[in-house]
PDB file of N, CA and C in Angstrom:
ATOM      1  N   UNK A   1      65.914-370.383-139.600  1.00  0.00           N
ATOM      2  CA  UNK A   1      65.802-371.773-139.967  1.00  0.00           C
ATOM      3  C   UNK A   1      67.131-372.493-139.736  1.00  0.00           C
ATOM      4  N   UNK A   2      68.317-371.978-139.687  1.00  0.00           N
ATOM      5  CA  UNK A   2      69.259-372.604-139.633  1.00  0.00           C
ATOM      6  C   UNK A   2      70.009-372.653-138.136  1.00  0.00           C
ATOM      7  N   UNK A   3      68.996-371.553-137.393  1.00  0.00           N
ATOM      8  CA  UNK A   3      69.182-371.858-135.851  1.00  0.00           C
ATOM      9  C   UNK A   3      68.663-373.050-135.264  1.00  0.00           C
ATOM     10  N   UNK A   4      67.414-373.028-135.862  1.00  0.00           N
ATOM     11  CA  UNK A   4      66.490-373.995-135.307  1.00  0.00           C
ATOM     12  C   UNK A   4      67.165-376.011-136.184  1.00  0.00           C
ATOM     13  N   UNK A   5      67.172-375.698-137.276  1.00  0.00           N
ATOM     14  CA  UNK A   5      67.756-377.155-138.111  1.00  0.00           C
ATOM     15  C   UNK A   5      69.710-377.502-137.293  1.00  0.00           C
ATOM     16  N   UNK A   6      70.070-376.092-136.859  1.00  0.00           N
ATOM     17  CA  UNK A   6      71.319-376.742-136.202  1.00  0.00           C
ATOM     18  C   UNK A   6      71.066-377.338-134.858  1.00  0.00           C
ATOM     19  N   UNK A   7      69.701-376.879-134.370  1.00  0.00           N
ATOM     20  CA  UNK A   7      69.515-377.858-133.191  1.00  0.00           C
ATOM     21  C   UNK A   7      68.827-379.184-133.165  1.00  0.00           C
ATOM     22  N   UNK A   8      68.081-379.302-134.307  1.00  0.00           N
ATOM     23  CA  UNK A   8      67.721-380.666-134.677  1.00  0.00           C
ATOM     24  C   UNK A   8      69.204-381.474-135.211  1.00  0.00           C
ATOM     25  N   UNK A   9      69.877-380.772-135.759  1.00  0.00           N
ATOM     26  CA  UNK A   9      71.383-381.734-135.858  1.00  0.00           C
ATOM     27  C   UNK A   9      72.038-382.337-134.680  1.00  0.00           C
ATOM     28  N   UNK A  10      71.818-381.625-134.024  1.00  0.00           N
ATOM     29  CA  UNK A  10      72.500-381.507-132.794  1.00  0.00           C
ATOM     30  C   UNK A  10      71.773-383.107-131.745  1.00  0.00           C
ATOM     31  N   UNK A  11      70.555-383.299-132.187  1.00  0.00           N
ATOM     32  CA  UNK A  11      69.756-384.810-131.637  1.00  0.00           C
ATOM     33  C   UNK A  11      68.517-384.057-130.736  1.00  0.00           C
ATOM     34  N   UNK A  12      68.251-382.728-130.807  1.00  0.00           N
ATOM     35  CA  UNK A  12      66.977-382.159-130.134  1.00  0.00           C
ATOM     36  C   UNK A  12      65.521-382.153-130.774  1.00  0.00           C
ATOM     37  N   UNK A  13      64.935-382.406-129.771  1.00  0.00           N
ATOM     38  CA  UNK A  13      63.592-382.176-130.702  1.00  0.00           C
ATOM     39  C   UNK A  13      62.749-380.912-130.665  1.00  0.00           C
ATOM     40  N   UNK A  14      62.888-380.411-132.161  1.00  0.00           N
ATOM     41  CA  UNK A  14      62.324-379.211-131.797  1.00  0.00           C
ATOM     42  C   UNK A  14      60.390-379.024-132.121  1.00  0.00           C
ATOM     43  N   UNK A  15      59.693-378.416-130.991  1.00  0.00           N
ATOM     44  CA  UNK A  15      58.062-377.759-131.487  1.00  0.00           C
ATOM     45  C   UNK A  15      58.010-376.765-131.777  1.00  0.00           C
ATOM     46  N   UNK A  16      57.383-376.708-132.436  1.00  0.00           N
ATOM     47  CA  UNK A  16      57.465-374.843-133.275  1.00  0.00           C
ATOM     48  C   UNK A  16      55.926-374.561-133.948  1.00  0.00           C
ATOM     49  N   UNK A  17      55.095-374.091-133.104  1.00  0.00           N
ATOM     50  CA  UNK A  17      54.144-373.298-133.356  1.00  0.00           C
ATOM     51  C   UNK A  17      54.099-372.191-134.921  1.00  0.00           C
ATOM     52  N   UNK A  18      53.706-372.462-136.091  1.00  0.00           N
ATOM     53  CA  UNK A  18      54.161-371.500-136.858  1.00  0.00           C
ATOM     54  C   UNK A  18      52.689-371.921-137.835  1.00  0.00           C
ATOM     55  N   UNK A  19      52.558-370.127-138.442  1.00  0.00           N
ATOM     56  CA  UNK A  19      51.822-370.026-139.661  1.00  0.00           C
ATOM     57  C   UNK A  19      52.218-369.806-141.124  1.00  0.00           C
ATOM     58  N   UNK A  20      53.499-369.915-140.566  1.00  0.00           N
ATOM     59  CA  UNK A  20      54.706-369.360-142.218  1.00  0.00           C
ATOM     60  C   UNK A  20      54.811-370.434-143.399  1.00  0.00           C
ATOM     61  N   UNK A  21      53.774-370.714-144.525  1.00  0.00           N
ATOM     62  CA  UNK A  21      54.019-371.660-145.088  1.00  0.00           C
ATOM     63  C   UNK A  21      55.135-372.289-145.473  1.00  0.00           C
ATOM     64  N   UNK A  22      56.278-371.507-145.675  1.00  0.00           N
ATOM     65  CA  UNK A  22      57.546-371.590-146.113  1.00  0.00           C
ATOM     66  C   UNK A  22      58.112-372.286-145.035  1.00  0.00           C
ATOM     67  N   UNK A  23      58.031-371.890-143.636  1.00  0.00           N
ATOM     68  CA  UNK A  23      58.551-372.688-142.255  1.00  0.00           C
ATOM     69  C   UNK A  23      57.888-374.310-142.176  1.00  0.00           C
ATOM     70  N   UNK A  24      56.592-374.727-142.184  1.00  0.00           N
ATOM     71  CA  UNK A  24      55.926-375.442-142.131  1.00  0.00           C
ATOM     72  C   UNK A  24      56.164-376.566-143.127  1.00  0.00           C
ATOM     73  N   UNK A  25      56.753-376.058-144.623  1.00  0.00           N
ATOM     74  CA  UNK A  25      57.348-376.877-145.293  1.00  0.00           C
ATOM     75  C   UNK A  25      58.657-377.239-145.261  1.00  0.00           C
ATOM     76  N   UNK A  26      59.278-376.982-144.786  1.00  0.00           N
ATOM     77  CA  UNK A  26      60.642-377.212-143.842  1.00  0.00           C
ATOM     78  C   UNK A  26      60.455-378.149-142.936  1.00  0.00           C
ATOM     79  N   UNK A  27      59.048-378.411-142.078  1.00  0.00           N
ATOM     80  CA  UNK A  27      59.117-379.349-141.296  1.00  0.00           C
ATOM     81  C   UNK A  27      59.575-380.983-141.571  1.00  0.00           C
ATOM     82  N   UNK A  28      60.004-381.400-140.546  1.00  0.00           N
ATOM     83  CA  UNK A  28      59.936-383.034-140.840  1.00  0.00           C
ATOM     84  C   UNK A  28      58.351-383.930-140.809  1.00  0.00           C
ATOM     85  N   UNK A  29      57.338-382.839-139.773  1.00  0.00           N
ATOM     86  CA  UNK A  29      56.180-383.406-139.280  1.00  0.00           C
ATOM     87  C   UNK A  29      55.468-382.061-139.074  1.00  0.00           C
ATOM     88  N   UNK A  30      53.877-382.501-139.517  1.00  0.00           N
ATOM     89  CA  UNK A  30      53.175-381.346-139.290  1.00  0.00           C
ATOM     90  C   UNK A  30      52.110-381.779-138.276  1.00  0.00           C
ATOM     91  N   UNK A  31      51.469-381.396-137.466  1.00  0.00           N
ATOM     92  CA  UNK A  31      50.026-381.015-136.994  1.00  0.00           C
ATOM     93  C   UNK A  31      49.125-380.124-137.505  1.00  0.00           C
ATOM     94  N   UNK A  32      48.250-380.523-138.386  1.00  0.00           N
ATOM     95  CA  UNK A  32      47.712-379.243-138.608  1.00  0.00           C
ATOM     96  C   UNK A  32      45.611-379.358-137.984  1.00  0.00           C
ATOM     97  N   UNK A  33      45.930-378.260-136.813  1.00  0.00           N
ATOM     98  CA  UNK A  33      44.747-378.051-136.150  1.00  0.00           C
ATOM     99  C   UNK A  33      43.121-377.378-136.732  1.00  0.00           C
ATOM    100  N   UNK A  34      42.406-377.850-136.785  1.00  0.00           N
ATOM    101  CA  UNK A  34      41.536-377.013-137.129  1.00  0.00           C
ATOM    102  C   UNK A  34      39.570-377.804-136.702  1.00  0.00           C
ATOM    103  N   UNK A  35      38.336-377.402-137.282  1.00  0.00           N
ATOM    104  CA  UNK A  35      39.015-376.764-138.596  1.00  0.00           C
ATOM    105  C   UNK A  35      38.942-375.440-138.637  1.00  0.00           C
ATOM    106  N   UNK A  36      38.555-375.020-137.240  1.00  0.00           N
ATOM    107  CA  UNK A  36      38.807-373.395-137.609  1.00  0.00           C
ATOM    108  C   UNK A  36      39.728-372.696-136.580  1.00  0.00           C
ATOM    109  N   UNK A  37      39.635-371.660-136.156  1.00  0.00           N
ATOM    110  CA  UNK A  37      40.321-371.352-135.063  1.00  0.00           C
ATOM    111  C   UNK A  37      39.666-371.279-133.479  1.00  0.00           C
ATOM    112  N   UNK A  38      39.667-370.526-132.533  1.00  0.00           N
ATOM    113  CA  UNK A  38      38.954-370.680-131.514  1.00  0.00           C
ATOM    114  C   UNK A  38      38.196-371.884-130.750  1.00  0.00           C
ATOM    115  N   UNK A  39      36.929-371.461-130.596  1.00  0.00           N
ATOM    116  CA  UNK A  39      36.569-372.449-130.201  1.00  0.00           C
ATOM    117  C   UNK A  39      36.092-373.786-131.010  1.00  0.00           C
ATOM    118  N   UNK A  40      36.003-372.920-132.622  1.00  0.00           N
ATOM    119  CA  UNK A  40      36.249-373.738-133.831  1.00  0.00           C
ATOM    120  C   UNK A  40      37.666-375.053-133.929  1.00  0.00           C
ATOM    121  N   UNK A  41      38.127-374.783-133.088  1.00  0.00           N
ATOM    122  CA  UNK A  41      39.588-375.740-133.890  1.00  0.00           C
ATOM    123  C   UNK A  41      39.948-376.260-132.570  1.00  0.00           C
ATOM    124  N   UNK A  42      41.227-376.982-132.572  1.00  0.00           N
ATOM    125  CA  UNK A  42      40.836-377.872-131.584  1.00  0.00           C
ATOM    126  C   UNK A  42      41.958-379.499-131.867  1.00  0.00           C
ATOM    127  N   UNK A  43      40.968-379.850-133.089  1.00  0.00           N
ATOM    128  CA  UNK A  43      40.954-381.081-133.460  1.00  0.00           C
ATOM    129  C   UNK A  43      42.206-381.352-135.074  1.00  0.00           C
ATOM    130  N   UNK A  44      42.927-382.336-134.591  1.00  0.00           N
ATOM    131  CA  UNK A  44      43.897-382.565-135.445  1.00  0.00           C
ATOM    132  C   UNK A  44      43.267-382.911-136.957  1.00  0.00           C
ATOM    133  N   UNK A  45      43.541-382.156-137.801  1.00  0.00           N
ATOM    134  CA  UNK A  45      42.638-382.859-138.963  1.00  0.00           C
ATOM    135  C   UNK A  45      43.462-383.119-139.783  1.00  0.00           C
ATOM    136  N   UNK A  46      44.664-382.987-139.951  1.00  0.00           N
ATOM    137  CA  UNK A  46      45.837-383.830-140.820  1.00  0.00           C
ATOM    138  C   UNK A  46      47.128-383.545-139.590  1.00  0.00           C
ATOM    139  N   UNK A  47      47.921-384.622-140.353  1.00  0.00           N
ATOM    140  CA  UNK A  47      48.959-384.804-139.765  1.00  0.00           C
ATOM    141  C   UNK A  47      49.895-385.834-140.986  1.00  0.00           C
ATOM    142  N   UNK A  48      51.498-385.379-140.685  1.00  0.00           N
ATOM    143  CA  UNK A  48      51.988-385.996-141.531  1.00  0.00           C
ATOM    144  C   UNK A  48      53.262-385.560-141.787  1.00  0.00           C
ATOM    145  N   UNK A  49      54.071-385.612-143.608  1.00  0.00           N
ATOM    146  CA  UNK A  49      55.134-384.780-143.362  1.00  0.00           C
ATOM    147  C   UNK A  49      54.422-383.585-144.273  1.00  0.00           C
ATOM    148  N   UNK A  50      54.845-382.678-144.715  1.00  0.00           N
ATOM    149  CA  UNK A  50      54.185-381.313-145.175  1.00  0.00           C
ATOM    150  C   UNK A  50      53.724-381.967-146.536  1.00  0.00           C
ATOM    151  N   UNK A  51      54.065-382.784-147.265  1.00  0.00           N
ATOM    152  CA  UNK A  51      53.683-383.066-148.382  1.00  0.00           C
ATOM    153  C   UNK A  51      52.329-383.821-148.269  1.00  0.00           C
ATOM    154  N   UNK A  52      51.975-384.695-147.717  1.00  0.00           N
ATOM    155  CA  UNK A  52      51.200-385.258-147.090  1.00  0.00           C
ATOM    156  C   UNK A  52      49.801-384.825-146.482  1.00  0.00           C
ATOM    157  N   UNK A  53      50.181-383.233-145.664  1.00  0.00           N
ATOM    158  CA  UNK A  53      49.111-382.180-144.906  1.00  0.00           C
ATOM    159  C   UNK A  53      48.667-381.685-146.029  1.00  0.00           C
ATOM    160  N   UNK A  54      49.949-381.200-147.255  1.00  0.00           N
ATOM    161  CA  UNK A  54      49.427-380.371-148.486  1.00  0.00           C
ATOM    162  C   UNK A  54      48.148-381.399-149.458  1.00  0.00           C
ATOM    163  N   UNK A  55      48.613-382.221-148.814  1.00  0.00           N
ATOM    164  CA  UNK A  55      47.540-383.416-149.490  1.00  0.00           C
ATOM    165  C   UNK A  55      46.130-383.478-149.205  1.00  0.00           C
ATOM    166  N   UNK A  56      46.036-383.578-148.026  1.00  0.00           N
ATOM    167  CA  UNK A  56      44.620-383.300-146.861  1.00  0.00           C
ATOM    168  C   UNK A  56      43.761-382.327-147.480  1.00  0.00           C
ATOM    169  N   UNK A  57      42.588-382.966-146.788  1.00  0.00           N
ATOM    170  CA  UNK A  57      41.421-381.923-147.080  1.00  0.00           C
ATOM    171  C   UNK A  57      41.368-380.935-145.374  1.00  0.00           C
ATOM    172  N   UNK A  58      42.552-379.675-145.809  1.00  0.00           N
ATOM    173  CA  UNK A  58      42.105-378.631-144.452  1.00  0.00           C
ATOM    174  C   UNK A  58      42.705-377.374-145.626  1.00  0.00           C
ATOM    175  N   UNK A  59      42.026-376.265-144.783  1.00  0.00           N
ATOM    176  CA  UNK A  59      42.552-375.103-144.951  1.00  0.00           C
ATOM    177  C   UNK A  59      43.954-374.969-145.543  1.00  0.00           C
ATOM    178  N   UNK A  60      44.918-375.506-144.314  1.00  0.00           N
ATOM    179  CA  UNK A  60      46.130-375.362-144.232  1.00  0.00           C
ATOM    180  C   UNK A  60      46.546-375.820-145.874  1.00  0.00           C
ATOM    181  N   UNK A  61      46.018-377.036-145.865  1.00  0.00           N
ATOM    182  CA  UNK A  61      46.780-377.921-147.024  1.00  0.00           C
ATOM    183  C   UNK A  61      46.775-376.957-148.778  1.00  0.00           C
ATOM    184  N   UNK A  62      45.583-375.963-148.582  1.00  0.00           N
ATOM    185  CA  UNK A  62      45.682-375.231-149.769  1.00  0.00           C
ATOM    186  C   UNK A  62      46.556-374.131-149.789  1.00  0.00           C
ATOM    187  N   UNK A  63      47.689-373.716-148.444  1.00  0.00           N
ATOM    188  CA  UNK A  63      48.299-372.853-148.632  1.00  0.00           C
ATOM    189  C   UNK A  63      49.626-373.858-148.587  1.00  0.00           C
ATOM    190  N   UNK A  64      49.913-374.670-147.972  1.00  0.00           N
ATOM    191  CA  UNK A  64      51.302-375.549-147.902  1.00  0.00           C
ATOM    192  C   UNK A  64      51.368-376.418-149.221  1.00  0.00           C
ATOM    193  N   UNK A  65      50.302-376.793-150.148  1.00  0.00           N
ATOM    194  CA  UNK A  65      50.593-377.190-150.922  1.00  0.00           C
ATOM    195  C   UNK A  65      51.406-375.925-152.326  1.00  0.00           C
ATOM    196  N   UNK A  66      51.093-374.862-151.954  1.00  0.00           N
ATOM    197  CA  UNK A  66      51.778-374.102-153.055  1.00  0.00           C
ATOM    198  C   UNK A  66      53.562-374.078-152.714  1.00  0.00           C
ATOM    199  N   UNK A  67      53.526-374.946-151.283  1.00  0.00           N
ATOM    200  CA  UNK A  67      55.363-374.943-151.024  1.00  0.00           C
ATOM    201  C   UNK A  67      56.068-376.060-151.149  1.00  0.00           C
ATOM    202  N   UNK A  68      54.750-377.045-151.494  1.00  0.00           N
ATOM    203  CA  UNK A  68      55.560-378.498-151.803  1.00  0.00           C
ATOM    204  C   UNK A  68      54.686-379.100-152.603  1.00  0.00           C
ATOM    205  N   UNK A  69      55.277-380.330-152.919  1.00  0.00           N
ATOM    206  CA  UNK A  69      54.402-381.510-153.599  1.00  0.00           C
ATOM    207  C   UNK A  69      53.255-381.891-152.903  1.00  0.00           C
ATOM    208  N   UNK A  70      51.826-381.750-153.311  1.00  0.00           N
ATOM    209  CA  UNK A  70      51.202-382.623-152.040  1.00  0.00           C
ATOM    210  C   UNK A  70      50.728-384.213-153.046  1.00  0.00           C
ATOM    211  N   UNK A  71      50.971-384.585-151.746  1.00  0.00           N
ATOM    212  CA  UNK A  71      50.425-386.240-151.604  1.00  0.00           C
ATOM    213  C   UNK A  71      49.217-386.655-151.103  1.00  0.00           C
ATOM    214  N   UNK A  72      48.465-387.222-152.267  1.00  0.00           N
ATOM    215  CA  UNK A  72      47.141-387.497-151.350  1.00  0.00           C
ATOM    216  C   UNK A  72      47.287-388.116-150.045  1.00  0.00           C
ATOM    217  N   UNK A  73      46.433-388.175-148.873  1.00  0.00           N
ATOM    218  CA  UNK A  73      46.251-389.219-147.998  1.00  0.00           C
ATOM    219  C   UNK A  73      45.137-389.497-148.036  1.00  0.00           C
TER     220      UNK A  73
END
């Protein structure tokens, strides 16, 4: 995390593919795809900053909300 946040200091933009709730709440911005996987998922069904996704009605949001505040949207 502190490889990746010294290159966002630095003025880069970083994408980062990740399932690590702990990483994901670190983000500045989430995508979170679903609603399932395969040919199931696909489709953006929240988006936001992690507090925000933890807010959402997806999958994701019931595991990212145990790493942050969520916010309804």
């Amino acid at each position: 995390m502190r490889q990746l946040q010294s290159l966002v200091d630095a003025g880069n933009t970083v994408v980062l593919v990740e399932h690590d709730m702990d990483v994901v709440a670190q983000a500045d911005w989430v995508l979170d795809l679903g609603p399932g996987g395969g040919d199931a998922g696909g489709r953006v069904v929240a988006a936001g900053t992690p507090e925000q996704v933890a807010g959402a009605d997806s999958t994701t949001a019931r595991f990212l909300a145990g790493r942050t505040r969520a916010v309804e949207v």
